[in-house]
Protein backbone atom coordinates (compact mmCIF):
# COMPACT_ATOMS: atom_id res chain seq x y z
CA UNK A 1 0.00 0.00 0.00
CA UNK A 2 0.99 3.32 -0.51
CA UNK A 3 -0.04 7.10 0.68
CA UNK A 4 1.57 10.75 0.28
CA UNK A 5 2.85 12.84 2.79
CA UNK A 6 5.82 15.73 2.62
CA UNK A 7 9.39 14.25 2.95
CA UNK A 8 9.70 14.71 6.84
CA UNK A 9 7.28 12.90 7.60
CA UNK A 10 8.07 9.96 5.72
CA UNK A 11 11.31 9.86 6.68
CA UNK A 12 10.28 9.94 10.37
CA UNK A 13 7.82 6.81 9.15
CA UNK A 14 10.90 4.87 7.24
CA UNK A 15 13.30 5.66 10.57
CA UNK A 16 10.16 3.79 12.51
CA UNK A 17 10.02 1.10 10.30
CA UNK A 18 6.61 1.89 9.20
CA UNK A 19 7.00 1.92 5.97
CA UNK A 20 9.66 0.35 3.66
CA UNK A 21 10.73 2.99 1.06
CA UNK A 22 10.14 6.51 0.15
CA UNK A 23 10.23 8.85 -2.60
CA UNK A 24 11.37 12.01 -1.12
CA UNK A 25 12.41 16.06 -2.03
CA UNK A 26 15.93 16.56 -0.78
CA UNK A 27 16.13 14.55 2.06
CA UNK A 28 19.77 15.51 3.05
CA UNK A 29 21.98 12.49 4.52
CA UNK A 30 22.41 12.82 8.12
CA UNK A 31 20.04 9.49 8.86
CA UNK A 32 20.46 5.48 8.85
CA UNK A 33 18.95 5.87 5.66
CA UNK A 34 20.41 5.13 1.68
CA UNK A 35 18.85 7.00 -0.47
CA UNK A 36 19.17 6.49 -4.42
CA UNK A 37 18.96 9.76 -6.72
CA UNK A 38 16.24 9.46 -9.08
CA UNK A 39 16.17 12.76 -11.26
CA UNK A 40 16.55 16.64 -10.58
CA UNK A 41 12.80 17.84 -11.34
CA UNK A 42 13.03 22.25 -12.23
CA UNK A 43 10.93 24.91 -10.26
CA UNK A 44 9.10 26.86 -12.40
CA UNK A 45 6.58 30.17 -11.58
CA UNK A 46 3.15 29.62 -12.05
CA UNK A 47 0.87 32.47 -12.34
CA UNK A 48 -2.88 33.54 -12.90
CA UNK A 49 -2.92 34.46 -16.70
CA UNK A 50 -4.83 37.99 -15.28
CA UNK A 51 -1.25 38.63 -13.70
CA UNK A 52 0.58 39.47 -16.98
CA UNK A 53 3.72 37.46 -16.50
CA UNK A 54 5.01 35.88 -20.00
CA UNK A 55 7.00 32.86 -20.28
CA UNK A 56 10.28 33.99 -18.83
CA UNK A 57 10.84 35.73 -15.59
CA UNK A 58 13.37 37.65 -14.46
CA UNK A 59 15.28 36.54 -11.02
CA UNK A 60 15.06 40.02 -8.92
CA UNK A 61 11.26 40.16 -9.72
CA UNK A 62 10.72 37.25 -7.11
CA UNK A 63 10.97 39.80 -4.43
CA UNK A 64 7.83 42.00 -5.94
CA UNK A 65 5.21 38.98 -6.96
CA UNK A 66 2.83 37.55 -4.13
CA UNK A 67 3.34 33.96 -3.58
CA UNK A 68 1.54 30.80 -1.86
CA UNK A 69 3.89 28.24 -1.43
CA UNK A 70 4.29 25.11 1.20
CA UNK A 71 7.12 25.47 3.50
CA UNK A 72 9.09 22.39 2.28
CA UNK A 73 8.88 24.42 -1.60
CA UNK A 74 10.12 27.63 -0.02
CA UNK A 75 12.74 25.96 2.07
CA UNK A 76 14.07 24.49 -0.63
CA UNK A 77 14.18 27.90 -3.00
CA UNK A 78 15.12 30.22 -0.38
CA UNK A 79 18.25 28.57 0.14
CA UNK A 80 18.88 28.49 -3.13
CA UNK A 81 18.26 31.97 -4.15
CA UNK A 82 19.88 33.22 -0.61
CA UNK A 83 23.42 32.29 -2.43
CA UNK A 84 22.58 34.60 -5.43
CA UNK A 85 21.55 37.75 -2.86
CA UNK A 86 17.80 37.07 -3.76
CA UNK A 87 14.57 36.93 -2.03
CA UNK A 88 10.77 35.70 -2.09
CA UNK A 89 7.61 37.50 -1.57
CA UNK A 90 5.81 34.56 0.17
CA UNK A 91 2.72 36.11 1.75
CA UNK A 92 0.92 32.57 2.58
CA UNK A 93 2.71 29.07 3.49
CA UNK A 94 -0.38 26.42 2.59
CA UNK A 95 1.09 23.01 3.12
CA UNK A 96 -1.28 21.67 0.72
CA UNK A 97 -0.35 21.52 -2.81
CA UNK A 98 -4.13 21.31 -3.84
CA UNK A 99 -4.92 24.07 -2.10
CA UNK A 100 -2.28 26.54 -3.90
CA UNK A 101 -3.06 24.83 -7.27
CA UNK A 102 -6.73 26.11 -6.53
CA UNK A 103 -6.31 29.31 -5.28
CA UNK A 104 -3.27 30.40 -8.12
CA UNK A 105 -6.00 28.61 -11.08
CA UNK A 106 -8.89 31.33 -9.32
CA UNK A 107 -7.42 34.49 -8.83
CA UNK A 108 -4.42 37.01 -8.77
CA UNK A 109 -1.81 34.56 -7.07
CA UNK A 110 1.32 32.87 -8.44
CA UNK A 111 3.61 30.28 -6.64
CA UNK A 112 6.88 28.52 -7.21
CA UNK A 113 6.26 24.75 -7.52
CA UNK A 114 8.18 21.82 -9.29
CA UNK A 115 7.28 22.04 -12.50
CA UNK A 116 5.22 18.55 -12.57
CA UNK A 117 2.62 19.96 -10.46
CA UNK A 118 0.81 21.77 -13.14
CA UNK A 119 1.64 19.30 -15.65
CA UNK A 120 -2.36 18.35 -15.13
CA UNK A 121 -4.26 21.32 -14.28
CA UNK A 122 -8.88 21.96 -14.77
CA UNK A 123 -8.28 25.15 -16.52
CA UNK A 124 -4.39 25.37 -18.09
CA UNK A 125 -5.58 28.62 -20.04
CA UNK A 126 -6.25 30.23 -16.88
CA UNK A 127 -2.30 29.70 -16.22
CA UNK A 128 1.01 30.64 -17.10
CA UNK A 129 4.21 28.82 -17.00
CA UNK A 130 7.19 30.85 -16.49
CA UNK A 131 11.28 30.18 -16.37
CA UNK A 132 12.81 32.00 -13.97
CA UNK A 133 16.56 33.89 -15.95
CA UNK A 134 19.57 33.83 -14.67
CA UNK A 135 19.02 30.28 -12.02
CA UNK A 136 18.42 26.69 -12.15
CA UNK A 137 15.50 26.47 -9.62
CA UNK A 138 15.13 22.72 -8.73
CA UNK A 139 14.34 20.10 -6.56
CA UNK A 140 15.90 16.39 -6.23
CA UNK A 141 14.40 12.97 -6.04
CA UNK A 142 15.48 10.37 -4.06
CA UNK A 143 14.29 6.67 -3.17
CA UNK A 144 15.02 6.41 -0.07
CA UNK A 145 15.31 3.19 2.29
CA UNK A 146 16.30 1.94 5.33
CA UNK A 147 20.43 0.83 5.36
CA UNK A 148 20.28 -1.70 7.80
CA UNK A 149 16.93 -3.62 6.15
CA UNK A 150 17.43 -6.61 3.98
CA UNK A 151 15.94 -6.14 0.15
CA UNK A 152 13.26 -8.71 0.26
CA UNK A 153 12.20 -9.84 -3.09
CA UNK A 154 8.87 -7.78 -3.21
CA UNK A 155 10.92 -4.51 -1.92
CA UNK A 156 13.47 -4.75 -4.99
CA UNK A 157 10.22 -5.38 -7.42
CA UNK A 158 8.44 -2.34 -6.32
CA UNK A 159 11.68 -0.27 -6.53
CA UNK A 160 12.20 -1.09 -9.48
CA UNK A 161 8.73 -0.61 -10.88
CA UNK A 162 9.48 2.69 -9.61
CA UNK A 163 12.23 3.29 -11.24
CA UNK A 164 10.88 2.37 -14.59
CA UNK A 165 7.85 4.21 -14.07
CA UNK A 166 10.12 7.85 -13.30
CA UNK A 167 11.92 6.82 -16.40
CA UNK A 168 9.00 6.60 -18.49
CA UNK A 169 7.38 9.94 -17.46
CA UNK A 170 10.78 11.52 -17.69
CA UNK A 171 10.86 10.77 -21.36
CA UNK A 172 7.08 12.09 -21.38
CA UNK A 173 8.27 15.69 -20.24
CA UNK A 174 6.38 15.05 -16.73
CA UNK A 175 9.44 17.20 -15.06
CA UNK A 176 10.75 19.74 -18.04
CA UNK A 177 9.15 22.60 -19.50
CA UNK A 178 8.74 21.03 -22.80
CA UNK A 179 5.24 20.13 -22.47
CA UNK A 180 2.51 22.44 -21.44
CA UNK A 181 0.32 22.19 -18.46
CA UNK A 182 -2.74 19.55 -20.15
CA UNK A 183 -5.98 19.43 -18.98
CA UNK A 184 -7.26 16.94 -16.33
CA UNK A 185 -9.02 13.69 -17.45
CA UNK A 186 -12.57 14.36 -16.50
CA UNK A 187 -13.82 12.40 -13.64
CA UNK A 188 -9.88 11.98 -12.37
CA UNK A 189 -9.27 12.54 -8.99
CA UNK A 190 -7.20 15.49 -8.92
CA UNK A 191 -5.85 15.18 -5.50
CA UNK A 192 -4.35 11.74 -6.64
CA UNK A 193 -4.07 12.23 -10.70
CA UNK A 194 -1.36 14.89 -10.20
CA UNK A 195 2.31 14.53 -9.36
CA UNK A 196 2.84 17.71 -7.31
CA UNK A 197 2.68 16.03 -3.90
CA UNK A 198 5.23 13.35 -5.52
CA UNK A 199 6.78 12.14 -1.89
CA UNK A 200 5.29 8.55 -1.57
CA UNK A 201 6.25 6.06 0.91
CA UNK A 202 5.33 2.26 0.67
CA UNK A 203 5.12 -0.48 3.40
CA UNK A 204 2.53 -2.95 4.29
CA UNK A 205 1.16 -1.16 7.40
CA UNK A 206 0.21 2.41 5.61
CA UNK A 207 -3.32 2.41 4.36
CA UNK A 208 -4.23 4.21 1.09
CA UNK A 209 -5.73 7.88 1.33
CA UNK A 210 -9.16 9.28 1.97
């Protein structure tokens, strides 16, 4: 079974032994863990359309457009941009990447998300997809297990179905700016569908979302 939560708490779970791997955002290596790099997945800004931002961004205008993000997002990008003597203008943290997806599709908001998140978006024309100049904005994936835990035979099956599934929507665009943002299937679930909230851990005792 399977179930999303942000990296900390899954790596609190796969310390416990509740679950048996993890994909994880930048998990860092101070922990009885092994983790295994799976790709480096670009930020991008994503905008309401009404907001007049075209496809490229300039770095210093971070500091003058109003942003939702979650705290693990602007963790990540603040440190990043603190090396380059840059800023954010983060006027809500909403850990829920739903929830920002929502309020950025519905009026004048933008945020700074891995790009995969709006890959499938309700309303794409109500959005715009920008670089941001001058940076390489990004995030990295890792599986992540425990060290000290034997690879049973049904671990090293799911990891690699795993791996070939990041492969395959790699070579789909899933994490690059070479596709646009496509519309949702109808009926799809978005809260599942989407790949924004892409930490998952796996282990026999975690039950499948709500």
């Amino acid at each position: 079974r399977s179930r999303e939560a942000f990296t900390p708490v899954l790596l609190e779970w796969l310390e416990r032994g509740v679950i048996d791997m993890a994909v994880v955002t930048n998990p860092g290596g101070a922990r009885a863990l092994s983790f295994q790099p799976l790709l480096s997945e670009p930020f991008a800004l994503v905008s309401n359309r009404d907001m007049g931002y075209g496809e490229l961004v300039q770095i210093h205008q971070l500091a003058q457009i109003p942003l939702l993000m979650t705290s693990l997002h602007r963790g990540i990008v603040e440190q990043q941009l603190r090396i380059l003597g840059q800023s954010l203008n983060v006027h809500w943290e909403i850990d829920s990447v739903d929830a920002i997806r929502q309020l950025v599709c519905r009026g004048r908001w933008a945020t700074i998300m891995p790009i995969s998140v709006f890959k499938d978006v309700a309303e794409p024309a109500r959005l715009t997809v920008s670089e941001i100049s001058s940076v390489q904005l990004n995030r990295h994936l890792a599986l992540a297990t425990r060290a000290d835990a034997p690879a049973t035979p049904a671990v090293s099956l799911v990891q690699e179905l795993i791996e070939v599934e990041f492969n395959r929507l790699l070579q789909d665009g899933r994490f690059s700016f070479k596709a646009s943002p496509c519309p949702q299937t109808p009926g799809a679930d978005l809260s599942h569908s989407n790949m924004g909230q892409i930490e998952l851990g796996i282990g026999p005792d975690i039950s499948s979302p709500p």
